[in-house]
Structure formats: structure tokens, C-alpha cells
PDB file of N, CA and C in Angstrom:
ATOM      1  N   UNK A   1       0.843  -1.173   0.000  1.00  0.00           N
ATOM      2  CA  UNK A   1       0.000   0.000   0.000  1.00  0.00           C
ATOM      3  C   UNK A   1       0.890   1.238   0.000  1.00  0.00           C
ATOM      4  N   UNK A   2       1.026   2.027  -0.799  1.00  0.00           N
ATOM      5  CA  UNK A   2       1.277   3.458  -0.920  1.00  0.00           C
ATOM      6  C   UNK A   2       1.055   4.246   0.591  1.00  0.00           C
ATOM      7  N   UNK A   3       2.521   4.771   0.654  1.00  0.00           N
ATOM      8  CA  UNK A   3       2.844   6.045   2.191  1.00  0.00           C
ATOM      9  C   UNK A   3       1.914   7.485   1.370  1.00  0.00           C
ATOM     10  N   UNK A   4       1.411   7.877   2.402  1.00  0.00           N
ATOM     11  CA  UNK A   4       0.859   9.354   2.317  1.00  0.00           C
ATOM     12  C   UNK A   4       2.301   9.825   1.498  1.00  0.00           C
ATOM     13  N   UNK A   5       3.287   9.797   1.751  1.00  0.00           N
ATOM     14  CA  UNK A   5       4.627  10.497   1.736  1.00  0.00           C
ATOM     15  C   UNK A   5       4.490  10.035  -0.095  1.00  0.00           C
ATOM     16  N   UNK A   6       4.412   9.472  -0.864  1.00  0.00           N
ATOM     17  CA  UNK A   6       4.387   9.257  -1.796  1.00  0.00           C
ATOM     18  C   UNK A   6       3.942  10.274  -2.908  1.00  0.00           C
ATOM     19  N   UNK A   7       2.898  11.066  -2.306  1.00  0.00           N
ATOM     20  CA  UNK A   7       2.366  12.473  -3.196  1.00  0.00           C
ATOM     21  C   UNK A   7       4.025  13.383  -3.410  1.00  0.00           C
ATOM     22  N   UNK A   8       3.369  14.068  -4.525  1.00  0.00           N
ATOM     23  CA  UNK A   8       4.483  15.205  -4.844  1.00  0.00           C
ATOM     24  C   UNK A   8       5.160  16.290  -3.732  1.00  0.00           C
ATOM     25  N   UNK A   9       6.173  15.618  -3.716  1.00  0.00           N
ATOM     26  CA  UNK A   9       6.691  16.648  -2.316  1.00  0.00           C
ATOM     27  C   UNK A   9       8.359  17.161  -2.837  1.00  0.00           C
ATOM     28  N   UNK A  10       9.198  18.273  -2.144  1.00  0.00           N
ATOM     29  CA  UNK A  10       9.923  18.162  -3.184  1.00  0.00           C
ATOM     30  C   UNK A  10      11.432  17.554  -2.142  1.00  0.00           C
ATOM     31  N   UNK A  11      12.295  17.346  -2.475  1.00  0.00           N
ATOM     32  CA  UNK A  11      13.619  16.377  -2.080  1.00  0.00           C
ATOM     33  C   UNK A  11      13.728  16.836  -0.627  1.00  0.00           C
ATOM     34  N   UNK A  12      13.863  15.805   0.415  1.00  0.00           N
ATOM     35  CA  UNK A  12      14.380  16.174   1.489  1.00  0.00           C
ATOM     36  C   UNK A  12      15.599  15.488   1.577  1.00  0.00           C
ATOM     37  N   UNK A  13      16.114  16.031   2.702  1.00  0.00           N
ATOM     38  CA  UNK A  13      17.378  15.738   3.220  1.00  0.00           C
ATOM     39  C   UNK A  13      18.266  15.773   4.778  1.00  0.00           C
ATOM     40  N   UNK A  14      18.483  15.686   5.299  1.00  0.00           N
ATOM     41  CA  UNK A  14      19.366  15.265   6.116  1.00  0.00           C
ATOM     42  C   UNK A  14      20.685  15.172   5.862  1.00  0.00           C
ATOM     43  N   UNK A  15      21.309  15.395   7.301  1.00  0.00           N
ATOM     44  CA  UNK A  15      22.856  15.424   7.348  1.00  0.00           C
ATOM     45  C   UNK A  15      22.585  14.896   8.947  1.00  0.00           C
ATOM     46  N   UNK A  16      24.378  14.534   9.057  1.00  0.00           N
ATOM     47  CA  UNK A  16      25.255  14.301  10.590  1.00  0.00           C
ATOM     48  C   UNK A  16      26.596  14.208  10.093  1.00  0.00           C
ATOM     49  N   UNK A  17      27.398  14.893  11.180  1.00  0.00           N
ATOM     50  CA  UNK A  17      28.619  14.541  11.624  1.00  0.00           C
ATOM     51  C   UNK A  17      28.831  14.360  12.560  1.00  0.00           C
ATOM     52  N   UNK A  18      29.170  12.679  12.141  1.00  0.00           N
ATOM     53  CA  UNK A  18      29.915  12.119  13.328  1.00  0.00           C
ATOM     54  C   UNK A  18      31.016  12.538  13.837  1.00  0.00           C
ATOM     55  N   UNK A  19      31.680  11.397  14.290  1.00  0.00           N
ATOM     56  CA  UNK A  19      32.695  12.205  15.092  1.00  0.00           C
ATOM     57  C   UNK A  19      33.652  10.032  15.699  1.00  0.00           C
ATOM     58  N   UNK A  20      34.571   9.941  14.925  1.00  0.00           N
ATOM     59  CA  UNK A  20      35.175   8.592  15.322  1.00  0.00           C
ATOM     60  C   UNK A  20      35.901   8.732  16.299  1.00  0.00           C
ATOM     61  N   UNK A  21      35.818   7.834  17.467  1.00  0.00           N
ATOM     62  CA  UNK A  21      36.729   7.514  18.364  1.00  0.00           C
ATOM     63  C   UNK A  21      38.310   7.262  18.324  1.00  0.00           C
ATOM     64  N   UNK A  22      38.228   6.068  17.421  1.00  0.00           N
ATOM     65  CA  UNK A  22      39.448   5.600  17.059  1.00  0.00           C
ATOM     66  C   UNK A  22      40.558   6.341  16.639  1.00  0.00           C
ATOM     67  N   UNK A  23      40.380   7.137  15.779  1.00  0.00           N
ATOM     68  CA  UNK A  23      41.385   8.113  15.456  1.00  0.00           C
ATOM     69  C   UNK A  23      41.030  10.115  15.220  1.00  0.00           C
ATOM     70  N   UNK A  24      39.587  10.390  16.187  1.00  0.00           N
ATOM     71  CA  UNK A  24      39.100  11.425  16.492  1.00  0.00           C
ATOM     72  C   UNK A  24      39.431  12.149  14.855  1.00  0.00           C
ATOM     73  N   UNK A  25      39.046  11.593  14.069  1.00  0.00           N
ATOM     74  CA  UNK A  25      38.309  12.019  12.362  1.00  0.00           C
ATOM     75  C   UNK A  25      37.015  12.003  12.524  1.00  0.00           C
ATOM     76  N   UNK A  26      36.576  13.030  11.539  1.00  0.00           N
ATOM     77  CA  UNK A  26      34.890  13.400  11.324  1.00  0.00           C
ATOM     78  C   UNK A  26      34.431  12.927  10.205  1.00  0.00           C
ATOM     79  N   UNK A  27      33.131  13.261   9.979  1.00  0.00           N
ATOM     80  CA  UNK A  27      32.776  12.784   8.746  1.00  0.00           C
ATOM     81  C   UNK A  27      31.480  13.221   8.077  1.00  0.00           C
ATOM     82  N   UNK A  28      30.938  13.435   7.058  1.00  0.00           N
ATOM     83  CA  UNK A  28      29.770  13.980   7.104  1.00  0.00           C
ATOM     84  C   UNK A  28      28.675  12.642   6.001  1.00  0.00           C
ATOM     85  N   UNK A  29      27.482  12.843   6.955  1.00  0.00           N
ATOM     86  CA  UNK A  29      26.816  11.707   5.718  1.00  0.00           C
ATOM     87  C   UNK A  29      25.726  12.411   5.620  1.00  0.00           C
ATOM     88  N   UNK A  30      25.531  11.857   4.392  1.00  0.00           N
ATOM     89  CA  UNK A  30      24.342  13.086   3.797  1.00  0.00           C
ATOM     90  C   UNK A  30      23.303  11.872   3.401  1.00  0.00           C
ATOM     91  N   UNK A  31      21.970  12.048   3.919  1.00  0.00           N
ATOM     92  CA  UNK A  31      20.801  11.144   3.742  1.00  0.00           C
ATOM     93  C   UNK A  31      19.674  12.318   2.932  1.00  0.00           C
ATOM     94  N   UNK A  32      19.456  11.851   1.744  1.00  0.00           N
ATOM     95  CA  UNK A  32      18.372  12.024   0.905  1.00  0.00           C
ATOM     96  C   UNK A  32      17.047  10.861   0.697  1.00  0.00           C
ATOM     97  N   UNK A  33      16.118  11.904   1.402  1.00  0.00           N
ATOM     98  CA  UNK A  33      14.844  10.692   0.932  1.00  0.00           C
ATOM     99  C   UNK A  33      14.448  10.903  -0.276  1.00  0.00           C
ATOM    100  N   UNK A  34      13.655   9.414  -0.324  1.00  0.00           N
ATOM    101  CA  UNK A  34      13.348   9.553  -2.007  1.00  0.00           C
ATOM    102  C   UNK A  34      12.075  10.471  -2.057  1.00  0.00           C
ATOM    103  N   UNK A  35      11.716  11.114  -3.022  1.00  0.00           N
ATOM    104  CA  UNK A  35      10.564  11.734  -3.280  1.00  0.00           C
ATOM    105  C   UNK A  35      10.253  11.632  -4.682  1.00  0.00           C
ATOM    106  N   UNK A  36       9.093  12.120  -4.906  1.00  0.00           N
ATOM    107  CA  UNK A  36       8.443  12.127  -6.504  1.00  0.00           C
ATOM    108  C   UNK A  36       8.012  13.710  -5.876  1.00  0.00           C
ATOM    109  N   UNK A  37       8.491  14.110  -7.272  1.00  0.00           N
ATOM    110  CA  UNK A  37       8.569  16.183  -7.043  1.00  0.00           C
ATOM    111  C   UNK A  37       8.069  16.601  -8.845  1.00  0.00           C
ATOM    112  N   UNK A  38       7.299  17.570  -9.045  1.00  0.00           N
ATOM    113  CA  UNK A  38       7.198  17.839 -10.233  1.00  0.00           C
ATOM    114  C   UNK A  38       8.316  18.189 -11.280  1.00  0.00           C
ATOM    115  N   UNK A  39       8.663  18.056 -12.284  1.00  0.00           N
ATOM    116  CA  UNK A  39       9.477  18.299 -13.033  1.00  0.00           C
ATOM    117  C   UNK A  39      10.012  16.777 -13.627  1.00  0.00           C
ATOM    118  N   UNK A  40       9.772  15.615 -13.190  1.00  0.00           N
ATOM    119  CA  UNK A  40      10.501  14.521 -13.607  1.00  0.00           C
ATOM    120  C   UNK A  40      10.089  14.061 -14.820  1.00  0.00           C
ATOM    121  N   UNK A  41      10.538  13.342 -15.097  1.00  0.00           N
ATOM    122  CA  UNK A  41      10.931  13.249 -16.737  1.00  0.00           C
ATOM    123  C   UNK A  41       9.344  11.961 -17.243  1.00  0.00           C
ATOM    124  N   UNK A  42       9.041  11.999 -18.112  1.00  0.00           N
ATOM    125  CA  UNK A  42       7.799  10.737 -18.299  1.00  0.00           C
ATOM    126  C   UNK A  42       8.308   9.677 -18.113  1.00  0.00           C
ATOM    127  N   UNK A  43       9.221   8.746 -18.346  1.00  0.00           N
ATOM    128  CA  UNK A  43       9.660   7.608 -17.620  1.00  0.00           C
ATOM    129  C   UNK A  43       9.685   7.975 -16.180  1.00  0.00           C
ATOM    130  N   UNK A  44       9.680   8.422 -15.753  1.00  0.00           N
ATOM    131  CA  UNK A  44       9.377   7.626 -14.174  1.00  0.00           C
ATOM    132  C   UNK A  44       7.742   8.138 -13.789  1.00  0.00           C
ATOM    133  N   UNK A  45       6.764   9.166 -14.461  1.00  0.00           N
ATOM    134  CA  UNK A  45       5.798   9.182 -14.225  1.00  0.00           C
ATOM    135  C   UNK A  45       5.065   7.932 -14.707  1.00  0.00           C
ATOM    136  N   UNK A  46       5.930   7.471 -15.799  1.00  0.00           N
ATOM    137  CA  UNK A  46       4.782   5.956 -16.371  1.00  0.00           C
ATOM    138  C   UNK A  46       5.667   4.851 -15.302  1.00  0.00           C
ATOM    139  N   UNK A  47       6.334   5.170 -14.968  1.00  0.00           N
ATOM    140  CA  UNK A  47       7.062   3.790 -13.990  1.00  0.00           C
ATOM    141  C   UNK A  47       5.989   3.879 -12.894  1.00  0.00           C
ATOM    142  N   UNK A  48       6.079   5.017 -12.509  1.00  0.00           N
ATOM    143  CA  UNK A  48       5.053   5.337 -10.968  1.00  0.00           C
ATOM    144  C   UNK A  48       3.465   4.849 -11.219  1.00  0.00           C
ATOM    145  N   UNK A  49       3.590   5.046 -12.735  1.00  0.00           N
ATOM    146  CA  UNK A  49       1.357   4.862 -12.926  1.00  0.00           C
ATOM    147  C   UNK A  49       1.773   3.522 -12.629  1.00  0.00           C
ATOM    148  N   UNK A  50       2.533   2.876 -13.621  1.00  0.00           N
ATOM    149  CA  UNK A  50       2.321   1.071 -13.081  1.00  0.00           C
ATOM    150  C   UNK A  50       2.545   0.747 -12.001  1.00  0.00           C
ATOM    151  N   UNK A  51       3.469   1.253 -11.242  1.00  0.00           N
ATOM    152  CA  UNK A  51       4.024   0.572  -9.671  1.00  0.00           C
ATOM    153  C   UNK A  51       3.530   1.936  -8.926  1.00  0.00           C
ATOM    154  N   UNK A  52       2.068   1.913  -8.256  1.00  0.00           N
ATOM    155  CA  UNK A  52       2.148   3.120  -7.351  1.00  0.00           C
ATOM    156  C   UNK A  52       2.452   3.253  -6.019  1.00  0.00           C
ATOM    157  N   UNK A  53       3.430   2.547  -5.804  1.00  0.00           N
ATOM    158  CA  UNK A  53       3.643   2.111  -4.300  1.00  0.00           C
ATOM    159  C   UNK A  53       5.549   2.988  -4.366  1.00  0.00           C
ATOM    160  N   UNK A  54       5.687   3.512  -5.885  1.00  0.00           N
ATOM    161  CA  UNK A  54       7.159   3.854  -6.002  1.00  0.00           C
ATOM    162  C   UNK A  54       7.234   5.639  -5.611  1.00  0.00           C
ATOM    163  N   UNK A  55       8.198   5.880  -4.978  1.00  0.00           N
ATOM    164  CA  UNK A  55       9.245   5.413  -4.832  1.00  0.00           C
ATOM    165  C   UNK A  55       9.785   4.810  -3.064  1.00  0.00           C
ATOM    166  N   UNK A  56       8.556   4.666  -2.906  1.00  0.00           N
ATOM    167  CA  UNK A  56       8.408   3.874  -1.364  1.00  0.00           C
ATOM    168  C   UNK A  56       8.159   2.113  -1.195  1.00  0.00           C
ATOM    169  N   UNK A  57       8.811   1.529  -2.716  1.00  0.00           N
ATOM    170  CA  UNK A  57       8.528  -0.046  -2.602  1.00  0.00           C
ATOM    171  C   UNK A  57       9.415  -0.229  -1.564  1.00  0.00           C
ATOM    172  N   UNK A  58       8.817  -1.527  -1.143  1.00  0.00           N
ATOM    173  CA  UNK A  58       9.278  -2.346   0.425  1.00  0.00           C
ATOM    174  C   UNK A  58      10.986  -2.931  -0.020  1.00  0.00           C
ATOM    175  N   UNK A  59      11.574  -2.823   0.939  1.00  0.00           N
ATOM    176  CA  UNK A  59      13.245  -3.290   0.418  1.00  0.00           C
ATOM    177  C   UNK A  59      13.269  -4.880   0.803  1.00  0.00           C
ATOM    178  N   UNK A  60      12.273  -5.754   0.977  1.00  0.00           N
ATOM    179  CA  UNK A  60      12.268  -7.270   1.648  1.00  0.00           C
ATOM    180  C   UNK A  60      12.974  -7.759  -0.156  1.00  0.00           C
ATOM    181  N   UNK A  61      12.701  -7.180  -0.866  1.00  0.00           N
ATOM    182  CA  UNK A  61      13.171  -7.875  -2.260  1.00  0.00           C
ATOM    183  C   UNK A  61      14.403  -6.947  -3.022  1.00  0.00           C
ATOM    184  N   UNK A  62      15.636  -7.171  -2.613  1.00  0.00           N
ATOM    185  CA  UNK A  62      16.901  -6.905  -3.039  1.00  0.00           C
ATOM    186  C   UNK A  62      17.377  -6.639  -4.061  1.00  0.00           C
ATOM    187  N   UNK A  63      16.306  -7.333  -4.985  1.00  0.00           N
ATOM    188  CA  UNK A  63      16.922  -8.131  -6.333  1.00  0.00           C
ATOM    189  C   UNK A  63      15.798  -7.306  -7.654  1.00  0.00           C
ATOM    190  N   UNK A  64      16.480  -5.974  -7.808  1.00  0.00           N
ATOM    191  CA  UNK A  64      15.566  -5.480  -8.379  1.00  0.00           C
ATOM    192  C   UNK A  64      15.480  -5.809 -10.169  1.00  0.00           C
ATOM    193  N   UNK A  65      14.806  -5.283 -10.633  1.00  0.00           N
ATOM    194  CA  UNK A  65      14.672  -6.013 -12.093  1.00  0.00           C
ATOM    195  C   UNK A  65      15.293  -4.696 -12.909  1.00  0.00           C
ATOM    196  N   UNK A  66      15.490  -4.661 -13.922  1.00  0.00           N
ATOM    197  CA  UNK A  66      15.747  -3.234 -14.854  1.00  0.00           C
ATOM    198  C   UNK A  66      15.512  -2.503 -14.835  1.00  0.00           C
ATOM    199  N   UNK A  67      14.146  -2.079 -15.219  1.00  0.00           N
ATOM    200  CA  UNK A  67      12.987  -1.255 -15.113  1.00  0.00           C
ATOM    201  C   UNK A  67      13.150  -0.269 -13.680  1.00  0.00           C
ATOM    202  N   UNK A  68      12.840  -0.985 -12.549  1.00  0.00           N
ATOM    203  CA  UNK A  68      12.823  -0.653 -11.131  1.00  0.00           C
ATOM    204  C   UNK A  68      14.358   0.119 -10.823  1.00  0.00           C
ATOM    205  N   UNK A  69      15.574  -0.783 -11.302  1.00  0.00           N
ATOM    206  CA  UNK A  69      17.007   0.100 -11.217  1.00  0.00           C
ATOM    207  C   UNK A  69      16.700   1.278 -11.353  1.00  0.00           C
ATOM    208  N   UNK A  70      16.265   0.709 -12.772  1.00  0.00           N
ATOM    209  CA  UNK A  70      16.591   2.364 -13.850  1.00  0.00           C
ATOM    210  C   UNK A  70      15.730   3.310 -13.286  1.00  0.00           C
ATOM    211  N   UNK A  71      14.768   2.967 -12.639  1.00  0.00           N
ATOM    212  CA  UNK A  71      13.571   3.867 -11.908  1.00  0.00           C
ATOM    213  C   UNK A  71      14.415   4.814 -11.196  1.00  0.00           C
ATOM    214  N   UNK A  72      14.872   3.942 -10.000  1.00  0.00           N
ATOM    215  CA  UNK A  72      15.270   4.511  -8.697  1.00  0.00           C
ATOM    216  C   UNK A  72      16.707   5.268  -9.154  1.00  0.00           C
ATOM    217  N   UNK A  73      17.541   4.643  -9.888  1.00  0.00           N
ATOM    218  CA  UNK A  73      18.641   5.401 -10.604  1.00  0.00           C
ATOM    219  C   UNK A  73      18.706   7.256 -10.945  1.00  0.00           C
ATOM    220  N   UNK A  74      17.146   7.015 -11.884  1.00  0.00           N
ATOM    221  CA  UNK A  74      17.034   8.108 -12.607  1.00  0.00           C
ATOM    222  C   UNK A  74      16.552   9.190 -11.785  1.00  0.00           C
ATOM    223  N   UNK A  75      15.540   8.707 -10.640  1.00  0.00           N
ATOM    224  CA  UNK A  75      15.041   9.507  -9.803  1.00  0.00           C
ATOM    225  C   UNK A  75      16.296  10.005  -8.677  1.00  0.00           C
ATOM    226  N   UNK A  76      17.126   9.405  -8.448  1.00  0.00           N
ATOM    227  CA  UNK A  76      18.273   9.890  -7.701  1.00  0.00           C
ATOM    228  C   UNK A  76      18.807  10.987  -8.370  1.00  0.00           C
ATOM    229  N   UNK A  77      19.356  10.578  -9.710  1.00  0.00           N
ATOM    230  CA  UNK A  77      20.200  11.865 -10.415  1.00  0.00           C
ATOM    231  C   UNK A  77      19.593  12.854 -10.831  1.00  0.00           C
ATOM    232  N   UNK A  78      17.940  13.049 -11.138  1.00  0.00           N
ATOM    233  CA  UNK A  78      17.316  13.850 -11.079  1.00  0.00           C
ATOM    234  C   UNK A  78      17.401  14.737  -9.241  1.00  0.00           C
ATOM    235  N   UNK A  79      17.054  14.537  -8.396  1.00  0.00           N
ATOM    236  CA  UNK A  79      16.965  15.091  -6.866  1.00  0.00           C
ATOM    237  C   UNK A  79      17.999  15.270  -6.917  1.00  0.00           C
ATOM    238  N   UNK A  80      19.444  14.974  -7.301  1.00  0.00           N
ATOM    239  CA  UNK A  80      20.487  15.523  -6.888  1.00  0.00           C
ATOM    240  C   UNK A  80      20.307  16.623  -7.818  1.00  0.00           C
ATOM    241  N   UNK A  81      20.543  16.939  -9.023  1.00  0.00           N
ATOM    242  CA  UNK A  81      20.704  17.497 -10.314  1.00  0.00           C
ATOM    243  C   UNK A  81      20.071  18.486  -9.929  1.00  0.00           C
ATOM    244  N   UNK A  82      17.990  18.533  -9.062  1.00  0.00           N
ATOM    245  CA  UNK A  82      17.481  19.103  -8.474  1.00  0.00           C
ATOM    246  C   UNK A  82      18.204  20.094  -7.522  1.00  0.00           C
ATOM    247  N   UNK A  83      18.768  19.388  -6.986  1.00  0.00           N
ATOM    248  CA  UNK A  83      19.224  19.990  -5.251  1.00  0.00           C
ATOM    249  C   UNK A  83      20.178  21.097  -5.738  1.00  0.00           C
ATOM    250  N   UNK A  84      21.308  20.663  -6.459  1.00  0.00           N
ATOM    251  CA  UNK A  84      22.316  21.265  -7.067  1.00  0.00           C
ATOM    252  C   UNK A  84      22.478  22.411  -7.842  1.00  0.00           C
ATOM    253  N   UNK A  85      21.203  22.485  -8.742  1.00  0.00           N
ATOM    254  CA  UNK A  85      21.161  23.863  -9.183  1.00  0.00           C
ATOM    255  C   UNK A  85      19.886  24.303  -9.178  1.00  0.00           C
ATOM    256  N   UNK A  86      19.489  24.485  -7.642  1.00  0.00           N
ATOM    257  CA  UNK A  86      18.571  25.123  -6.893  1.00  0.00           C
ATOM    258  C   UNK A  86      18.916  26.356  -6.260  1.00  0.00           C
ATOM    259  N   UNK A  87      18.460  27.925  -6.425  1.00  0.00           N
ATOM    260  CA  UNK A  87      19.329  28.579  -6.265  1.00  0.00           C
ATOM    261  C   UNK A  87      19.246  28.992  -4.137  1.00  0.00           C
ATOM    262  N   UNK A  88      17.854  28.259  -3.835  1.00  0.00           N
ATOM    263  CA  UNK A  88      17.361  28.290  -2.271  1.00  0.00           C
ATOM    264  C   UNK A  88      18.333  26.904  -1.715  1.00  0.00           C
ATOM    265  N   UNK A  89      19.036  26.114  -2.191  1.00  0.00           N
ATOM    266  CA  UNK A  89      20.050  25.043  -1.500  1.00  0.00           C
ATOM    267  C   UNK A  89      21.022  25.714  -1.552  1.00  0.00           C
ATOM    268  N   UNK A  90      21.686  25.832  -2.673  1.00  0.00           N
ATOM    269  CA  UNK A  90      22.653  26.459  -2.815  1.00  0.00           C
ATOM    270  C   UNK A  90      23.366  28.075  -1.949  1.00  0.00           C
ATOM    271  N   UNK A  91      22.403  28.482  -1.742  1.00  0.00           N
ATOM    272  CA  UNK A  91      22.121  29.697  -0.663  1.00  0.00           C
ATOM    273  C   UNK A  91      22.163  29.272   0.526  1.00  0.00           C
ATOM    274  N   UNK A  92      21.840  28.335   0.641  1.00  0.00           N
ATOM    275  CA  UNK A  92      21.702  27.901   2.447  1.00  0.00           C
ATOM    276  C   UNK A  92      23.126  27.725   3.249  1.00  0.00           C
ATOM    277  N   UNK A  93      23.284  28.272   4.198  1.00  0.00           N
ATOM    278  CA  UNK A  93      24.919  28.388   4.965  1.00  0.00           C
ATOM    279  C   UNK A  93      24.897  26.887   5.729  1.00  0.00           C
ATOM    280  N   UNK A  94      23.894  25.967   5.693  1.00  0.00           N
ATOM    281  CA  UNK A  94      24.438  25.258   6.158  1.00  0.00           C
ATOM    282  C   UNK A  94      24.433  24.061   5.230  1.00  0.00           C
ATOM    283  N   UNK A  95      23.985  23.905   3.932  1.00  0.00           N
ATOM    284  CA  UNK A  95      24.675  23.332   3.119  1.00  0.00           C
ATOM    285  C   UNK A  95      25.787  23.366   2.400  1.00  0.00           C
ATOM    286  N   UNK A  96      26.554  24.622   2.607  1.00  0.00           N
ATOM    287  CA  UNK A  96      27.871  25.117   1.992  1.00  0.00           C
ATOM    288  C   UNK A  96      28.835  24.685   3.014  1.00  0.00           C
ATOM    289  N   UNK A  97      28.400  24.428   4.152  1.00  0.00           N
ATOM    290  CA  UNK A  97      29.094  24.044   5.463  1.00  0.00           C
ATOM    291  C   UNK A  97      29.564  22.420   4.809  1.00  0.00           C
ATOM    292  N   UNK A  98      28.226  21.839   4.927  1.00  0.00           N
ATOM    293  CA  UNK A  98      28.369  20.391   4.910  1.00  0.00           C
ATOM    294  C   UNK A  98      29.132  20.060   3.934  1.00  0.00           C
ATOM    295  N   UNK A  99      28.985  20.811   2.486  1.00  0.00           N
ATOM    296  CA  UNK A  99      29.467  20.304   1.169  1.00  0.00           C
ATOM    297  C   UNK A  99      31.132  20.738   1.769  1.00  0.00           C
ATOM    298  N   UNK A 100      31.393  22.080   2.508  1.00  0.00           N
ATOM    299  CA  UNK A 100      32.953  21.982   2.046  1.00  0.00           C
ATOM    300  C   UNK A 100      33.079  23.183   1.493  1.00  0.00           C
ATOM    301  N   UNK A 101      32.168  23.685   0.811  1.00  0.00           N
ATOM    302  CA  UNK A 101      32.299  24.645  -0.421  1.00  0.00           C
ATOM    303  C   UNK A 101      32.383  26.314  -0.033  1.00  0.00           C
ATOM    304  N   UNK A 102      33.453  26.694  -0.281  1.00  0.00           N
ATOM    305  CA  UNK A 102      33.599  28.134   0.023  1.00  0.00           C
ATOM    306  C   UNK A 102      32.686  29.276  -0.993  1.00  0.00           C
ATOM    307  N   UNK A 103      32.922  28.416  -2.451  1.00  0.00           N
ATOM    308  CA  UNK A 103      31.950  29.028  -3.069  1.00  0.00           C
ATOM    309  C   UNK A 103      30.488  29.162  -3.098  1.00  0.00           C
ATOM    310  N   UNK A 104      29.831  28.552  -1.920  1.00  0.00           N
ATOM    311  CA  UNK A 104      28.489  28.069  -2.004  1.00  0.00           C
ATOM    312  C   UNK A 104      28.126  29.157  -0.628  1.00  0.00           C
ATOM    313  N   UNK A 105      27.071  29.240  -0.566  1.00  0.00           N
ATOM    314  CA  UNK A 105      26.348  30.271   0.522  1.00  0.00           C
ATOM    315  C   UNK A 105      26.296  31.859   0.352  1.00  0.00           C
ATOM    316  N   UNK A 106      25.466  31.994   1.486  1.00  0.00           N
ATOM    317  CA  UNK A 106      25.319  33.699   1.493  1.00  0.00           C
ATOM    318  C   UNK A 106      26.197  34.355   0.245  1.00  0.00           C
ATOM    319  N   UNK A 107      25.935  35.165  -0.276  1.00  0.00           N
ATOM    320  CA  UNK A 107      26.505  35.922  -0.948  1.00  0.00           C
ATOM    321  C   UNK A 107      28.189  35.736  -1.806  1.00  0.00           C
ATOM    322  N   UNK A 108      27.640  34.247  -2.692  1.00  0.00           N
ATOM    323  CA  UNK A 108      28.552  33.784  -3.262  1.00  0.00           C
ATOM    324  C   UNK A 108      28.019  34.204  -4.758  1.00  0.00           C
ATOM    325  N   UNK A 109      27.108  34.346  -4.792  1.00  0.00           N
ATOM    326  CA  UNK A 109      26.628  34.851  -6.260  1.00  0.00           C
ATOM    327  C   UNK A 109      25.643  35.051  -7.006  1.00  0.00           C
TER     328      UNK A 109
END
């Protein structure tokens, strides 16, 4: 059965830095949920009419088929591609933090 979360919403995200014991190195991991957001391309709107449970199918089955790859594939590099030349991410001081990027934030351009 299809998550409420499944309607058009647009990319979220998450961050943490940890912080290792062993040799007191940091690290940053960046968690993107999946979403379906307007702008995506007709292959994955006709992937989604047939499978409407995507992009929230259950992970009990590992072993995905072509179709489903290429689904989840395309919808990734789209949300990043999204995120990336968004000019409200790109602006944000604390994604310029996380990325590293001196050129990114407040009044970079």
C-alpha cells in the first residue's frame, strides 16, 4: 500500500557529523529521501502509474529487475541534479558548510 509520503513533495534531506573515536576524524553523511517532485521526466511518471507504491517499494526484495534500477537510478540523479542547481540550496549556509564549499552560501553569487 502506498505512504501518504508518496504524493508530490519536493527532495528532502538530512545530514550528521559524526565524530570517530578511534582516530578522532569526522565525517559527514548526507541522507536524501526519495521523493516524486514535479518536473521529472515521463519515464518515471509511467514507472510510478504502473508501480504506485514507487518510490516507497518495500526493500524485503533486493533483487531489483531493470525497469525498477533504472527507476530509482534516474530519480536519484534527477533530486540531486534538483538539489544542485537550486538557487534556495545552494544559498543555504548550512549546506555550503556540509558540502565543504567556500563558493556556495550567502553571498557567493
Amino acid at each position: 500500500m502506498p505512504r501518504a509520503s508518496a504524493s508530490l513533495t519536493p527532495p528532502r534531506a538530512s545530514w550528521s557529523e559524526p565524530s570517530f573515536t578511534n582516530d578522532r576524524s569526522t565525517g559527514t553523511i548526507l541522507l536524501v529521501a526519495t521523493s516524486f517532485f514535479k518536473e521529472l521526466t515521463a519515464d518515471l511518471y509511467a514507472y510510478r502509474k504502473a508501480h504506485p507504491e514507487f518510490p516507497d517499494q518495500p526493500t524485503g526484495d533486493q533483487f531489483f529487475d531493470e525497469k525498477q534500477f533504472e527507476a530509482y537510478r534516474e530519480l536519484g540523479f534527477q533530486t540531486a541534479h534538483r538539489m544542485m542547481t537550486d538557487a534556495d540550496v545552494l544559498n543555504n549556509a548550512d549546506v555550503s558548510r556540509v558540502l565543504g564549499r567556500a563558493d556556495l552560501g550567502p553571498g557567493s553569487g
